[in-house]
Protein backbone atom coordinates (compact mmCIF):
# COMPACT_ATOMS: atom_id res chain seq x y z
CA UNK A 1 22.73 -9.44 10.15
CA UNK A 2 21.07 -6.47 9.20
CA UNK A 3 24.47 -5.23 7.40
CA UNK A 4 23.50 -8.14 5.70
CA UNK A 5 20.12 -7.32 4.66
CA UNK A 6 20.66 -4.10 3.11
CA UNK A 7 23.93 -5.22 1.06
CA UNK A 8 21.05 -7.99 -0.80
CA UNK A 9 18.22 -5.05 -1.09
CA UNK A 10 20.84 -2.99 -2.62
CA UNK A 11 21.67 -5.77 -4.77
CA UNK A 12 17.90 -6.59 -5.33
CA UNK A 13 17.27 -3.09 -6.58
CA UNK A 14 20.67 -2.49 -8.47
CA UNK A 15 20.52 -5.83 -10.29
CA UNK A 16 17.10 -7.21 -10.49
CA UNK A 17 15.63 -3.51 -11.07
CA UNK A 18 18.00 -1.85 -12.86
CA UNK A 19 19.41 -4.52 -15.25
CA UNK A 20 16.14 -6.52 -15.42
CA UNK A 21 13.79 -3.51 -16.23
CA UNK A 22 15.66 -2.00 -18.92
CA UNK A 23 15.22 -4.41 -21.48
CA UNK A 24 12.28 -6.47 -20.13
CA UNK A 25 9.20 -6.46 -22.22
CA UNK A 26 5.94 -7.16 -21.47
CA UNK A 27 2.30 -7.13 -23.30
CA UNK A 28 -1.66 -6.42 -22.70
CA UNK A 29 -4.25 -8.82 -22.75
CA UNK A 30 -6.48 -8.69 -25.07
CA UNK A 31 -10.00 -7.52 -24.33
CA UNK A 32 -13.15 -9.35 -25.64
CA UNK A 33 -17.08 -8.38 -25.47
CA UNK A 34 -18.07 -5.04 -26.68
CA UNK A 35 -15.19 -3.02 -24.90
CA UNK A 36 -12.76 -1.26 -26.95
CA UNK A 37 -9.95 -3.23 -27.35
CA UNK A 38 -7.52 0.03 -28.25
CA UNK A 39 -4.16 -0.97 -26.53
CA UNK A 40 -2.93 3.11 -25.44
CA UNK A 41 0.87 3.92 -24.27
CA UNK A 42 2.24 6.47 -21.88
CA UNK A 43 5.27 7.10 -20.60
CA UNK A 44 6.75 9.13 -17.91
CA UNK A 45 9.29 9.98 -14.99
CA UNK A 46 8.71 8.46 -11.20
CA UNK A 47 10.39 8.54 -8.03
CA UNK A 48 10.90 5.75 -5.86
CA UNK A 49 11.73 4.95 -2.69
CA UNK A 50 12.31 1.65 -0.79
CA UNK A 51 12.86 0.98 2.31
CA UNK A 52 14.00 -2.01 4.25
CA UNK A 53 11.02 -3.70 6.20
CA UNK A 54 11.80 -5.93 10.07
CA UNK A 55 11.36 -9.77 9.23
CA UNK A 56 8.34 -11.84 10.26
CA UNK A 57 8.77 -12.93 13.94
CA UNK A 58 11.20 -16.12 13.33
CA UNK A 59 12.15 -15.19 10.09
CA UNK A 60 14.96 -13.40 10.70
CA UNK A 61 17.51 -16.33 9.66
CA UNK A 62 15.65 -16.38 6.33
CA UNK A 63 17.35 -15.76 3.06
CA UNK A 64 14.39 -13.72 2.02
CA UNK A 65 13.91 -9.92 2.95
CA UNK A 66 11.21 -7.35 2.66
CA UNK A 67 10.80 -3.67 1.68
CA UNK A 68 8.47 -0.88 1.14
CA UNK A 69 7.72 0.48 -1.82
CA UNK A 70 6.64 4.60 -1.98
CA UNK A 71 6.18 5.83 -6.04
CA UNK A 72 5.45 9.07 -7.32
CA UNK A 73 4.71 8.78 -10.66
CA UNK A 74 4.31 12.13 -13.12
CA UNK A 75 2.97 12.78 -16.72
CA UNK A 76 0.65 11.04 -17.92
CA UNK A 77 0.19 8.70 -14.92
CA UNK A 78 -0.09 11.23 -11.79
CA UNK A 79 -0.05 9.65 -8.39
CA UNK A 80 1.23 7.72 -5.98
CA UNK A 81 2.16 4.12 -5.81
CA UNK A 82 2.54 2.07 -2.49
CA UNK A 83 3.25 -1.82 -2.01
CA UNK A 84 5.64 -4.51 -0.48
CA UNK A 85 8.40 -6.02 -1.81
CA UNK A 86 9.84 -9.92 -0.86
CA UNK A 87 13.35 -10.81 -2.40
CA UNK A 88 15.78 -13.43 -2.48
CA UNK A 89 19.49 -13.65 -3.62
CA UNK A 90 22.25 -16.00 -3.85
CA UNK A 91 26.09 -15.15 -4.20
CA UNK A 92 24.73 -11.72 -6.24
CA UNK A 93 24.67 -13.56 -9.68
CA UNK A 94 20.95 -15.29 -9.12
CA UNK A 95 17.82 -13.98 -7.13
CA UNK A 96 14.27 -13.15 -7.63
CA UNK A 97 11.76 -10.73 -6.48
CA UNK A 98 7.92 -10.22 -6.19
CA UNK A 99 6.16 -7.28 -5.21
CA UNK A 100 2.53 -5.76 -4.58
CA UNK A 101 1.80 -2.29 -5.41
CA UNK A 102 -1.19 0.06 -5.24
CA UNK A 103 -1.17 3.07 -7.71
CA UNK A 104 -3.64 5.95 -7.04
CA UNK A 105 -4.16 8.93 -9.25
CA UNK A 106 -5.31 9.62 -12.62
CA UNK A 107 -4.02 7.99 -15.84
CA UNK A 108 -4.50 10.62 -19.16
CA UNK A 109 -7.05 12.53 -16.93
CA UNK A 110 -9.33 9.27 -15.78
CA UNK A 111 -9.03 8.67 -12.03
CA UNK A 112 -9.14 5.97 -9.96
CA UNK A 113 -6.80 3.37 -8.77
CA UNK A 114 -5.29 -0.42 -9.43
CA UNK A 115 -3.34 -2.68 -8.43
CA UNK A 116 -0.12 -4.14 -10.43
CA UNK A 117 2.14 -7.28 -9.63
CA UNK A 118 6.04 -6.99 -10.18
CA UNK A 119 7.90 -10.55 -10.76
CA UNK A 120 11.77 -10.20 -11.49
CA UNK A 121 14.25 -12.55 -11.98
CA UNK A 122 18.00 -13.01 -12.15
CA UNK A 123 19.46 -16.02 -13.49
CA UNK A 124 23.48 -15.97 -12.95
CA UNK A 125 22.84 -12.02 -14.53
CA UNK A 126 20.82 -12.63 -17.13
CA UNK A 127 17.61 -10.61 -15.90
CA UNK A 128 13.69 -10.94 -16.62
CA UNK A 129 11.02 -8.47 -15.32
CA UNK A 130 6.84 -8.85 -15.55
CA UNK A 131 5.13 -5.98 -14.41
CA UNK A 132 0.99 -6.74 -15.12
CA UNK A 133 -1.88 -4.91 -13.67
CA UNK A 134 -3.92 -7.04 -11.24
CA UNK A 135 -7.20 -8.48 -13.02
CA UNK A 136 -10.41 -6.24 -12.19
CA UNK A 137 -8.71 -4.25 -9.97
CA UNK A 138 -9.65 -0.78 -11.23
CA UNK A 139 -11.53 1.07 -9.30
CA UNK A 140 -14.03 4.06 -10.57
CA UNK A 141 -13.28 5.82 -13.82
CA UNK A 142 -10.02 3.03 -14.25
CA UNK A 143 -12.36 0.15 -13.90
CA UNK A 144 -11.89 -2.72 -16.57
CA UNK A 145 -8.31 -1.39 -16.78
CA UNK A 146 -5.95 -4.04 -18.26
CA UNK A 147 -2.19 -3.52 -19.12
CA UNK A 148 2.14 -3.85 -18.44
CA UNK A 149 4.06 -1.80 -17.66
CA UNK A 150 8.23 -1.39 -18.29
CA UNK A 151 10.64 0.62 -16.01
CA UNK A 152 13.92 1.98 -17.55
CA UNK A 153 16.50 3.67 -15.81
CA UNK A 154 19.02 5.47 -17.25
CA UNK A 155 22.89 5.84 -16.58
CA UNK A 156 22.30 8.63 -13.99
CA UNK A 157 19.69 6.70 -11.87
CA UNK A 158 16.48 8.45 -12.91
CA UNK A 159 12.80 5.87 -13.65
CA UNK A 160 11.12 6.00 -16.30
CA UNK A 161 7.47 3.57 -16.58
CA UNK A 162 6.06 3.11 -20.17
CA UNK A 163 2.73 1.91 -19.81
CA UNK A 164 0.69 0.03 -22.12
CA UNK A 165 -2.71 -0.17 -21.07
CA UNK A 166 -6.52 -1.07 -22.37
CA UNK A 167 -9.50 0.56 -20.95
CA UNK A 168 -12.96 0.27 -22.02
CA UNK A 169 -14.92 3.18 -23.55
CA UNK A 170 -16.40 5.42 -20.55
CA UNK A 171 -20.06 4.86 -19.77
């Protein structure tokens, strides 16, 4: 069984992730009221690291699994990022994934922290991936902050995030 588990989170995290965040695409809300509605983009390298979570007592027959997510993102985002994973899979041709994260640190020298939502999709290999930063949950000098981000990785494994984000002007 568990045998079983890792083979779909490596499938979760080879397909889903690394097809499905490559070419997804994603966009900012727009701002309204008197904040500065100036959509900014950075981009940098992160590290990642998942890691297979037990099942729910009584859940272990389920098709879905769950992870850990630990992030270290550099460059103009610099901190950490820390959140859940739940995923599901079929014969490795279909699944989806959500996922919770917490990202501490400082974005362009502003600190603070947020919350972002992942929601990935395979549909028999054709991927989708939505990664949107949780509705007023800035805190301090990253409140108000609004934004999506993309991850790429490239043929060697390494992450890249390019983040599009909205802020309003500082008090």
């Amino acid at each position: 069984m568990m045998k079983a588990r890792t083979m779909m989170w490596t499938w979760v995290l080879g397909a889903v992730l690394a097809q499905g965040c490559a070419g997804s695409q994603a966009t900012v809300s727009p701002r309204t009221g008197s904040e500065t509605n100036m959509t900014k983009r950075v981009q940098g390298p992160f590290d990642v690291k998942v890691k297979p979570l037990a099942p729910d007592e009584g859940a272990a027959a389920s098709p879905i699994g769950r992870m850990s997510i630990d992030k270290r993102y550099h460059g103009d985002l610099e901190g950490t990022g820390v959140g859940q994973m739940l995923a599901t899979m079929d014969d490795g041709k279909s699944g989806a994934y959500v996922a919770m994260e917490r990202v501490t640190g400082s974005l362009q020298g502003r600190k603070g922290s947020f919350s972002i939502h992942h929601t990935g999709r395979m549909t028999r290999g054709a991927p989708e991936l939505t990664i949107l930063v949780v509705p007023d949950s800035g805190t301090d000098e990253l409140k108000g902050l609004t934004g999506s981000m993309q991850i790429q990785i490239d043929e060697k494994g390494g992450h890249t995030y390019v983040f599009e984000y909205a802020l309003p002007d500082a008090p």
